[in-house]
C-alpha atoms as a PDB file:
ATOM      1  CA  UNK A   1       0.000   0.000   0.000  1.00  0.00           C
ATOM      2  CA  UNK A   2       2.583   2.653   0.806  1.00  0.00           C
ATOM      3  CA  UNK A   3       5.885   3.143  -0.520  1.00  0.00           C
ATOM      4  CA  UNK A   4       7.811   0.781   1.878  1.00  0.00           C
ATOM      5  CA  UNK A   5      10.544   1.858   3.874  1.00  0.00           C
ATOM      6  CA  UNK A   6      10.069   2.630   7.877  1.00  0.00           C
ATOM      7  CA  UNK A   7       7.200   3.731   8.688  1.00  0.00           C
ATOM      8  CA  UNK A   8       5.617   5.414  12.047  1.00  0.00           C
ATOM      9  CA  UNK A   9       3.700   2.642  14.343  1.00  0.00           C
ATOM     10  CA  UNK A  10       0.464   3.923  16.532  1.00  0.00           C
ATOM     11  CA  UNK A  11      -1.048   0.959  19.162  1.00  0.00           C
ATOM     12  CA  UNK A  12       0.225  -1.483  16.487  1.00  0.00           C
ATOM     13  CA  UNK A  13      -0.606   0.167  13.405  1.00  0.00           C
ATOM     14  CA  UNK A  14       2.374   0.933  11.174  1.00  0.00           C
ATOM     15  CA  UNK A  15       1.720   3.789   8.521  1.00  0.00           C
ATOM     16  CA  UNK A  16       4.020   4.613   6.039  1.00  0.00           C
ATOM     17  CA  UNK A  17       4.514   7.615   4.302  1.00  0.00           C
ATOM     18  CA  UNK A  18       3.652   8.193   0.707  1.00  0.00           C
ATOM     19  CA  UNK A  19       5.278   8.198  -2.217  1.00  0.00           C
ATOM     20  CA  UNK A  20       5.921  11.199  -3.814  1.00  0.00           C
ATOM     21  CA  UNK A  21       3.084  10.877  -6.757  1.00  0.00           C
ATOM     22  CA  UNK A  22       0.915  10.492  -4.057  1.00  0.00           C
ATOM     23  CA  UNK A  23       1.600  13.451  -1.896  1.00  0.00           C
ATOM     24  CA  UNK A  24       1.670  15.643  -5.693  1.00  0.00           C
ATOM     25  CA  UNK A  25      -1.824  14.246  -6.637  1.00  0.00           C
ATOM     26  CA  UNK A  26      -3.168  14.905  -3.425  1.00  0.00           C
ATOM     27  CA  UNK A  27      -2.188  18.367  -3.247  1.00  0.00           C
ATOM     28  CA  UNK A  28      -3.559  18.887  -6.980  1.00  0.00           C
ATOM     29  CA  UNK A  29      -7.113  17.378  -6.509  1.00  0.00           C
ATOM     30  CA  UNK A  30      -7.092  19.283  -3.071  1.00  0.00           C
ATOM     31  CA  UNK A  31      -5.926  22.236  -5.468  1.00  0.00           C
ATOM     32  CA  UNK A  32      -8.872  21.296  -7.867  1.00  0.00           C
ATOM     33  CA  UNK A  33     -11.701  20.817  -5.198  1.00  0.00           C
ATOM     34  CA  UNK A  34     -11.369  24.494  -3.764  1.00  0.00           C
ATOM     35  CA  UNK A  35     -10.894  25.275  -7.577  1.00  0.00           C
ATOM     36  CA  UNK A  36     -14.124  24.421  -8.188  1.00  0.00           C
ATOM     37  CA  UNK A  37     -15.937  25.703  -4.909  1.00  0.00           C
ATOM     38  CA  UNK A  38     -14.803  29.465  -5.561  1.00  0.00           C
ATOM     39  CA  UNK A  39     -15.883  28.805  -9.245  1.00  0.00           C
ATOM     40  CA  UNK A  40     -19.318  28.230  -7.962  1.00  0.00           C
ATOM     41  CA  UNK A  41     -19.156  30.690  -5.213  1.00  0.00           C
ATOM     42  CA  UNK A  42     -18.296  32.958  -7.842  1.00  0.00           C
ATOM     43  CA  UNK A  43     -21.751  31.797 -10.088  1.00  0.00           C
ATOM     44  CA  UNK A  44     -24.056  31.269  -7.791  1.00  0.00           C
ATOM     45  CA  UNK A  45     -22.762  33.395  -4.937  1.00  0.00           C
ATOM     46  CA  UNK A  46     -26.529  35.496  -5.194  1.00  0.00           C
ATOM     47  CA  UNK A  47     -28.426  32.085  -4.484  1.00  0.00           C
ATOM     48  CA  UNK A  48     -26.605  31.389  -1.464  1.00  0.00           C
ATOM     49  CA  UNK A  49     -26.656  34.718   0.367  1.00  0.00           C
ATOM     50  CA  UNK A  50     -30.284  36.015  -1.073  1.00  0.00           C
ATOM     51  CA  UNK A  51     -31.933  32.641  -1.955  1.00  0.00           C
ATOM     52  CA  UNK A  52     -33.447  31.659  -5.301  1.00  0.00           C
ATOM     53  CA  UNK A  53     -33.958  34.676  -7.781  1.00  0.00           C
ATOM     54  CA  UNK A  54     -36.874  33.062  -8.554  1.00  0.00           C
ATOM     55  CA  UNK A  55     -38.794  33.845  -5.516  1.00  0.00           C
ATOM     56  CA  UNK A  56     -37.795  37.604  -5.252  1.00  0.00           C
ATOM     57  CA  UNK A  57     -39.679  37.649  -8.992  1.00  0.00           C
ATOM     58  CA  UNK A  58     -42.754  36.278  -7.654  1.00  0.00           C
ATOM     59  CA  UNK A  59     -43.064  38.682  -5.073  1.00  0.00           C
ATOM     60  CA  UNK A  60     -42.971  41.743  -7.564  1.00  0.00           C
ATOM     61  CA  UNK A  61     -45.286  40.613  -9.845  1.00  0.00           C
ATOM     62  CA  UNK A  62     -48.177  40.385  -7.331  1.00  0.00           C
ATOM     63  CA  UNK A  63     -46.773  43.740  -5.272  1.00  0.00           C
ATOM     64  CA  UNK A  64     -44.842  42.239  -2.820  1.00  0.00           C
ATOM     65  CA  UNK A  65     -47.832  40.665  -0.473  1.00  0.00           C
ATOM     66  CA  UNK A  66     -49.524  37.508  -0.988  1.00  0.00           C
END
């Protein structure tokens, strides 16, 4: 599973550490996943803080009361 060597053992558990593609792809889909939250933070930033446009639409078409 890891890359062999020594490893570090906790109540009997030995973990190695990993390899060096590992540790680079980590750190690039890590890179990737906050990527892609401040993408749609960025889109739909509006929605989140006011709630769907849709509703505010509604409202102003029958004068703001129901």
């Amino acid at each position: 599973m890891g890359s062999g060597g020594p490893g570090v053992t906790y109540a009997g558990m030995t973990l190695h550490h990993p390899a060096a593609w590992q540790k680079w792809t980590g750190h690039g889909l890590a890179a990737l996943m906050w990527f892609w939250v401040f993408v749609r933070i960025y889109h739909d930033g509006d929605v989140l803080i006011w709630g769907p446009e849709i509703h505010f639409k509604h409202e102003d078409k029958h004068g703001g009361h129901h």
